[in-house]
Structure formats: structure tokens, C-alpha cells
N, C-alpha and C. Protein backbone atom coordinates (compact mmCIF):
# COMPACT_ATOMS: atom_id res chain seq x y z
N UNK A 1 -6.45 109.40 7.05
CA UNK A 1 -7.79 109.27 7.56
C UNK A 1 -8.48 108.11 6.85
N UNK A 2 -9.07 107.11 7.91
CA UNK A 2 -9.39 106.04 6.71
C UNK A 2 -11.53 106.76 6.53
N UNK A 3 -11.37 106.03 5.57
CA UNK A 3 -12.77 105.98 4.62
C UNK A 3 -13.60 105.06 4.92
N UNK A 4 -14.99 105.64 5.49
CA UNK A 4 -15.78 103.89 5.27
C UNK A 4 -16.17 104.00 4.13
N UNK A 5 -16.17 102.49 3.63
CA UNK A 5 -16.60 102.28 2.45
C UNK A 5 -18.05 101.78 2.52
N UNK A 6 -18.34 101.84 1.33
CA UNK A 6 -20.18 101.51 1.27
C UNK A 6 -20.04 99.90 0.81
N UNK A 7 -20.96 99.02 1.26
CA UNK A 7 -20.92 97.47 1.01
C UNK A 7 -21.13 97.37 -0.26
N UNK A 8 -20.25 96.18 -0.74
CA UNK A 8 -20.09 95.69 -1.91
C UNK A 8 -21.55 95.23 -2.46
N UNK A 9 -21.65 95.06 -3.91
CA UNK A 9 -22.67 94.17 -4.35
C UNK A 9 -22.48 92.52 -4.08
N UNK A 10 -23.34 91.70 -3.82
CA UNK A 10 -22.98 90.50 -3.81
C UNK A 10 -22.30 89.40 -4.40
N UNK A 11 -22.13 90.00 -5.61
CA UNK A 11 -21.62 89.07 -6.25
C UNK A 11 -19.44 89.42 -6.39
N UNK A 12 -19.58 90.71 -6.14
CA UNK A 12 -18.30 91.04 -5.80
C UNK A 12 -17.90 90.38 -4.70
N UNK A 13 -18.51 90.71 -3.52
CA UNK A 13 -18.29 90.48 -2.21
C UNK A 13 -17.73 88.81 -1.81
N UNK A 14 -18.45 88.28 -2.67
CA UNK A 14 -18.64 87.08 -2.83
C UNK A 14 -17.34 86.12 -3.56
N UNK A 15 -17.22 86.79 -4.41
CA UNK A 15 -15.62 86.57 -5.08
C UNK A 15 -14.52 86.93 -4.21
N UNK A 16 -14.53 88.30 -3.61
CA UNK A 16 -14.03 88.62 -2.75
C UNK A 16 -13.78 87.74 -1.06
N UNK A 17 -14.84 87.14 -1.01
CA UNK A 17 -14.70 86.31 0.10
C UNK A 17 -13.79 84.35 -0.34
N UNK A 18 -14.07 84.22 -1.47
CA UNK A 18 -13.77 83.27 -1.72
C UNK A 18 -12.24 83.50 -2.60
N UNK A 19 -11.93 84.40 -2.29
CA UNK A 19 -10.37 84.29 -2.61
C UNK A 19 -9.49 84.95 -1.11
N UNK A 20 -10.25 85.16 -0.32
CA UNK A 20 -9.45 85.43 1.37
C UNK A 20 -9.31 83.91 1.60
N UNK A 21 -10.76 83.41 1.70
CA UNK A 21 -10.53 81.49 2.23
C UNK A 21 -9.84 81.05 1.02
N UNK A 22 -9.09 81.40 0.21
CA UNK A 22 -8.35 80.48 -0.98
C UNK A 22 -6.67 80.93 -0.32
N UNK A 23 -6.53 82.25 -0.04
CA UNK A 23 -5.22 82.82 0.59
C UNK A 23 -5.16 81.88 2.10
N UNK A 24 -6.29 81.97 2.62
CA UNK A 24 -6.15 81.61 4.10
C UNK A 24 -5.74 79.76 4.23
N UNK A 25 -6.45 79.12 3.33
CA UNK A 25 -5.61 77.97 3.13
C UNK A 25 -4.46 77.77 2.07
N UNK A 26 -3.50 78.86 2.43
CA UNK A 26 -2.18 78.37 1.69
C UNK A 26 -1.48 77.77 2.24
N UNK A 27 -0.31 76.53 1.71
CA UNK A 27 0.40 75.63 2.19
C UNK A 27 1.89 76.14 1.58
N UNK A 28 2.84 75.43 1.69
CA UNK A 28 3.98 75.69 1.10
C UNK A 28 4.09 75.75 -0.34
N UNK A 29 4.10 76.68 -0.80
CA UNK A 29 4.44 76.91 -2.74
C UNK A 29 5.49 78.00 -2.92
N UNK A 30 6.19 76.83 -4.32
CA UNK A 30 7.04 76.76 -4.85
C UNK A 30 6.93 77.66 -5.80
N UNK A 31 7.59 78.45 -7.20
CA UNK A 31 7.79 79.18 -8.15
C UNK A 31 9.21 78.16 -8.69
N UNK A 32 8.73 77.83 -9.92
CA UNK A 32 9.54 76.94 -10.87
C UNK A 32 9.20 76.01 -11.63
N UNK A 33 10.58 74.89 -11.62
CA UNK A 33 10.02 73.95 -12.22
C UNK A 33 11.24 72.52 -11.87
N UNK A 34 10.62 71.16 -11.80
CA UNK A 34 11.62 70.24 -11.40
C UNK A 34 11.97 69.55 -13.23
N UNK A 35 13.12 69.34 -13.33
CA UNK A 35 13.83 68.46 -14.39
C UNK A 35 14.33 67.45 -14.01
N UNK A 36 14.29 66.64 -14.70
CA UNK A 36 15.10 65.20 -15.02
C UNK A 36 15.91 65.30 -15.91
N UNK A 37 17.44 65.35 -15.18
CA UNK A 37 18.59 65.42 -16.07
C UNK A 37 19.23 63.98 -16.52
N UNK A 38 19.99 63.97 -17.42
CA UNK A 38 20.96 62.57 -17.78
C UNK A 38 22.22 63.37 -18.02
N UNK A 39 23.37 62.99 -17.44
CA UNK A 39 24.29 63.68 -17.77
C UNK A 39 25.77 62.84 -18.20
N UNK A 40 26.41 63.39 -19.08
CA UNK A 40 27.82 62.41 -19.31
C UNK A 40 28.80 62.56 -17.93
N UNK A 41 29.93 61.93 -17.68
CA UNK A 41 30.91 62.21 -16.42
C UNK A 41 32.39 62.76 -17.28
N UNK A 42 33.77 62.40 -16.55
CA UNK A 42 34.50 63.14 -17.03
C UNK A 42 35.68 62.38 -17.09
N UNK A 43 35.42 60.94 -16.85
CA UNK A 43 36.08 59.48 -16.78
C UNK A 43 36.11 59.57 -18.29
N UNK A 44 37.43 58.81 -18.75
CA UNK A 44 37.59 58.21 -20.23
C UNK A 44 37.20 56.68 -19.98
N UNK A 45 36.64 56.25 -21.10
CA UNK A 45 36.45 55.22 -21.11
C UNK A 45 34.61 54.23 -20.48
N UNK A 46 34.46 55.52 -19.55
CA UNK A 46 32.73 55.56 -19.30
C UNK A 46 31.64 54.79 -20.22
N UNK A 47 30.49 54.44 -19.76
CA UNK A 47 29.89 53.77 -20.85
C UNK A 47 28.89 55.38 -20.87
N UNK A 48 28.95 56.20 -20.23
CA UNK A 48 28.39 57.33 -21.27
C UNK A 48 29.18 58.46 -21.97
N UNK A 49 30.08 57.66 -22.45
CA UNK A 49 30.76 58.46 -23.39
C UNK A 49 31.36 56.87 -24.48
N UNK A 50 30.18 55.80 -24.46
CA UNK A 50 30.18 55.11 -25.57
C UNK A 50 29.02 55.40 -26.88
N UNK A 51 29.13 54.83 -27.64
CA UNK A 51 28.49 55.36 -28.93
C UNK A 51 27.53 53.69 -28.97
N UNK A 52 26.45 53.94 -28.67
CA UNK A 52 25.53 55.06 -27.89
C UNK A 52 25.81 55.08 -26.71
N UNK A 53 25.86 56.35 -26.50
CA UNK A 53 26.19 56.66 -24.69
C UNK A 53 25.01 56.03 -24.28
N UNK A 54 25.54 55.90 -22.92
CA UNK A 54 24.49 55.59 -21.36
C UNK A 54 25.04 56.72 -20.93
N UNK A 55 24.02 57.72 -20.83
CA UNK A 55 24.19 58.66 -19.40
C UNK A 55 23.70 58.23 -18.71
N UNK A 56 24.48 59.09 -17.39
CA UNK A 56 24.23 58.53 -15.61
C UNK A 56 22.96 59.54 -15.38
N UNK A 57 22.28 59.43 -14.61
CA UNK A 57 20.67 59.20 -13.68
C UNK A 57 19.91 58.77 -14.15
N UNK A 58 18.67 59.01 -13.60
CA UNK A 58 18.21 60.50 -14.16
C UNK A 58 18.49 61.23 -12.53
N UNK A 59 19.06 62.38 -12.59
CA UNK A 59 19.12 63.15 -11.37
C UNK A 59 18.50 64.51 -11.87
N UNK A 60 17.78 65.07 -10.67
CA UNK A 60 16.86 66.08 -10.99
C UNK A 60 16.91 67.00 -10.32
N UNK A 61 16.29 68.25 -10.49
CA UNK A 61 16.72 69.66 -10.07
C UNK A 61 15.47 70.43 -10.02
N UNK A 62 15.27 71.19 -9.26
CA UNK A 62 14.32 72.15 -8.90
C UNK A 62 14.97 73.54 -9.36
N UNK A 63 14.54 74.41 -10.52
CA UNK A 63 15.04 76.10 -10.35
C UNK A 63 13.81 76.97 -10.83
N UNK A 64 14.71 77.63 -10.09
CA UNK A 64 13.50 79.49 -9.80
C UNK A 64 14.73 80.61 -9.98
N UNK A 65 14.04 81.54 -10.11
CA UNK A 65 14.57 82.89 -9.92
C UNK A 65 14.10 83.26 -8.95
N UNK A 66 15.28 84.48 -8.56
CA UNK A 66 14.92 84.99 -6.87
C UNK A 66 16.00 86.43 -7.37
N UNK A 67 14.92 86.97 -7.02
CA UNK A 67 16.19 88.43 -7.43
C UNK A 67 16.52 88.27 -8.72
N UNK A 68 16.22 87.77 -9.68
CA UNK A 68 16.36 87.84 -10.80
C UNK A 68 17.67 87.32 -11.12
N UNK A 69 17.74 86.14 -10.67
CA UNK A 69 18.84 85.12 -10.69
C UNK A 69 18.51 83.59 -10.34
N UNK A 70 19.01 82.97 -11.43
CA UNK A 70 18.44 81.34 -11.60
C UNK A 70 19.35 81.08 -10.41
N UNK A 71 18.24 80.06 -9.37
CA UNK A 71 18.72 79.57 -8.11
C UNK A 71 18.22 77.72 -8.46
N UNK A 72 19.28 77.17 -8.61
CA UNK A 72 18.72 75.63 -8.82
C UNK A 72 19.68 74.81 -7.37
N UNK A 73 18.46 73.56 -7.23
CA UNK A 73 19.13 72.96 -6.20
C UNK A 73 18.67 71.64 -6.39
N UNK A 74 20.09 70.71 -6.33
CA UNK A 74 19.32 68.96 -6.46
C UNK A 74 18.37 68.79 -5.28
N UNK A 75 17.81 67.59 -6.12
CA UNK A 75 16.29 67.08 -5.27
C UNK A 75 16.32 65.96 -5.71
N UNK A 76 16.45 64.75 -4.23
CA UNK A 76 16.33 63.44 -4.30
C UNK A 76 15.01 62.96 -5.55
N UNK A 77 15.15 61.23 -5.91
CA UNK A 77 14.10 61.38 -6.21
C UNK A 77 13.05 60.89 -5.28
N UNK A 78 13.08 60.80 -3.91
CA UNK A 78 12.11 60.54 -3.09
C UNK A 78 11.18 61.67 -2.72
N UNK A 79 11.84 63.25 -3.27
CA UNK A 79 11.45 63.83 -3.02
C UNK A 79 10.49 64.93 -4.26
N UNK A 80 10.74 64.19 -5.13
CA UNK A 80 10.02 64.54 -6.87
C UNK A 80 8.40 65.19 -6.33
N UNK A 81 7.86 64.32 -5.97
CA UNK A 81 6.50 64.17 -6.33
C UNK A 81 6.27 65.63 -4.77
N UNK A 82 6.72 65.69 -3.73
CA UNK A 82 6.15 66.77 -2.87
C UNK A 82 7.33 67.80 -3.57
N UNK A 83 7.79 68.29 -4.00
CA UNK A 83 8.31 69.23 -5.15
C UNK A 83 7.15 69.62 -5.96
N UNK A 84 6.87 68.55 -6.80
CA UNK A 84 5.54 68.82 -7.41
C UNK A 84 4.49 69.60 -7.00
N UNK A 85 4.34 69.39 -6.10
CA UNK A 85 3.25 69.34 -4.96
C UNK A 85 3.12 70.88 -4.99
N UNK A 86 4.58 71.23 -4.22
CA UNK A 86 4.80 72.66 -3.98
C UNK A 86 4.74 73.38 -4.89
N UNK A 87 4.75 72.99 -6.09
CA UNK A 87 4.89 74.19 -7.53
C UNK A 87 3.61 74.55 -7.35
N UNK A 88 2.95 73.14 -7.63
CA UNK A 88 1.22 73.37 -8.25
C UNK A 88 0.71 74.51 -7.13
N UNK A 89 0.71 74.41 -6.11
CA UNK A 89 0.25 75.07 -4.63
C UNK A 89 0.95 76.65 -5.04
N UNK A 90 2.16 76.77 -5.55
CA UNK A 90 2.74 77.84 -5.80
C UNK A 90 2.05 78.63 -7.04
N UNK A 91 1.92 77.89 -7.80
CA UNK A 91 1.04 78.03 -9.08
C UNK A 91 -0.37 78.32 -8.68
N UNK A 92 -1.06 77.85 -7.72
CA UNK A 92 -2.75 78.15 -7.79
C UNK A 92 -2.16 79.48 -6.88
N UNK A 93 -1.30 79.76 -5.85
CA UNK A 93 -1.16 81.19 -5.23
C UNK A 93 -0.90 81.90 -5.86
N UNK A 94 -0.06 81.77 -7.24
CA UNK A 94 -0.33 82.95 -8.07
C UNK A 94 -1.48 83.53 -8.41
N UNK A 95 -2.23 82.41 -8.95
CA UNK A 95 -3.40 82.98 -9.62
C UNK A 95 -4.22 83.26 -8.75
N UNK A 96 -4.58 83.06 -7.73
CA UNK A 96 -4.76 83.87 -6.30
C UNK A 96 -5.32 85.05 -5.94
N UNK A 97 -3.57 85.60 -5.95
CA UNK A 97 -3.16 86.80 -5.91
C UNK A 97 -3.47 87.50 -7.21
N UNK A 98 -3.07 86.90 -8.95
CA UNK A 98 -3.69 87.61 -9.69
C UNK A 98 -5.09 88.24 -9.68
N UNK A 99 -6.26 87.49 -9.03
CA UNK A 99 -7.29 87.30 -9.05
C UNK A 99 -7.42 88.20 -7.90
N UNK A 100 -6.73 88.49 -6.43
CA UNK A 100 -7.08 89.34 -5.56
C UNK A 100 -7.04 91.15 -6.18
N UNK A 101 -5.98 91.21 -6.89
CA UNK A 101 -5.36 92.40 -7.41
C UNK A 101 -6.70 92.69 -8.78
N UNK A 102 -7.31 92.04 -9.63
CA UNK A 102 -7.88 91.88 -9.94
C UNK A 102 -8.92 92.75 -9.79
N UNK A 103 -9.64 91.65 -8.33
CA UNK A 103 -10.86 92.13 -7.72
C UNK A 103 -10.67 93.73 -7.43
N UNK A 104 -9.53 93.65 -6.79
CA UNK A 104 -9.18 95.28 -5.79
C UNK A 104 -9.37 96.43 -6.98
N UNK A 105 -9.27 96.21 -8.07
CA UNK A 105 -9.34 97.20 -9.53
C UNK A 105 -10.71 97.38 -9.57
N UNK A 106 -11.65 96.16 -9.26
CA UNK A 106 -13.21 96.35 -9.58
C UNK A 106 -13.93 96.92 -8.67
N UNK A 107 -13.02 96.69 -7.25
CA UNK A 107 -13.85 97.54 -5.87
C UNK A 107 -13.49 98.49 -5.94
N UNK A 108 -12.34 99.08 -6.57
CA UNK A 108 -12.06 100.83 -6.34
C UNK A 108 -12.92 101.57 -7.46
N UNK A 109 -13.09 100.91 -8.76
CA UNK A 109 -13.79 101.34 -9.61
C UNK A 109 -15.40 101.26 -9.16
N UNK A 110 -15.91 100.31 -8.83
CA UNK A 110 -17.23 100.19 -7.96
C UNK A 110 -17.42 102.04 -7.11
N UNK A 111 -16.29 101.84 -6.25
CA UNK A 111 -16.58 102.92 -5.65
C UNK A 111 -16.32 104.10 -6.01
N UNK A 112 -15.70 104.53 -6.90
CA UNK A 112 -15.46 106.19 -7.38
C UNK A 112 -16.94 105.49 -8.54
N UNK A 113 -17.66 104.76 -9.17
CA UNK A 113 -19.27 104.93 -9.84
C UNK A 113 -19.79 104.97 -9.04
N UNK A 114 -19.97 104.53 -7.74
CA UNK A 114 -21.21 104.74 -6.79
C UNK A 114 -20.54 105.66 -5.57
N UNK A 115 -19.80 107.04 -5.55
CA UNK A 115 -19.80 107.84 -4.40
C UNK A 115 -21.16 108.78 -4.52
């Protein structure tokens, strides 16, 4: 059976509204992080396996967990900077969502003080 609820105070409501329009413009986000690797090869004689090595790239990698398992995947570097892009975007949807879950603690408490 649902419940009507009694209207928020304004300043809840208000937070509350400005984290729906923060959800409602979400774009593609990411969870992780991109690296810049240098790595030796497996050639003798290589100049990164001279003293001082030259390692080869920089070649770079995007990883996350998913299921609680590191999932990494190369990423051009044309494609670095909208990688970026996607974390940060992934990163403000966290805090988001921290911030929705948040609120939802202060409206249920709101309402079992004011039934």
C-alpha cells in the first residue's frame, strides 16, 4: 500500500531536486583509472634491455573491477583524453548517487520526526 508522504521542507526538497537534474544529465562514466605504461620486449639485444634501457611506448590502459575482478583494456592514445572524460563523469555519478542515498536517510528520518 503506498503512503502519501507530507512535503518536504525546502531546503531538502531543493537538494533533492538538484541531484534528479544532476542524475538526469548523465553521460557515459567510467569507474577506474587510465595508465601510461613503458614496457621492456622479449628480443635480445633490444635497446630496452640496454643499460640504460629505452622502453617501448608509452602505451596505456584503462582498468576497473567488475565483479570483483580487475578488467583492463588497451586504449589508443587518441583516445586518452575522452577516457578521461569518462572517469571524471563516472566519478561526479558516484558522488551523485552518494549524495542521493544520503538525502533518502534525511527524508525518511524527516518523516518518522514529523508523522
Amino acid at each position: 500500500m503506498k503512503q502519501t508522504l507530507k512535503p518536504l521542507p525546502r531546503r531538502l526538497q531543493s537538494r533533492l531536486d538538484r541531484c534528479k537534474r544532476e542524475l538526469a544529465e548523465a553521460q557515459i562514466g567510467l569507474l577506474g583509472s587510465v595508465t601510461e605504461r613503458f614496457m621492456t620486449c622479449s628480443t635480445s639485444g633490444c635497446h630496452c634491455r640496454a643499460t640504460p634501457p629505452q622502453l617501448h611506448g608509452p602505451y596505456y590502459q584503462w582498468t576497473t573491477k567488475i565483479d570483483g575482478k580487475t578488467k583492463t583494456l588497451r586504449v589508443g592514445p587518441e583516445e586518452i583524453e575522452q577516457f578521461r572524460a569518462w572517469i571524471a563523469e563516472g566519478r561526479r555519478l558516484e558522488r551523485c548517487v552518494q549524495e542521493w542515498r544520503k538525502l533518502s536517510l534525511e527524508v525518511i528520518q524527516w518523516h518518522r520526526d514529523h508523522e
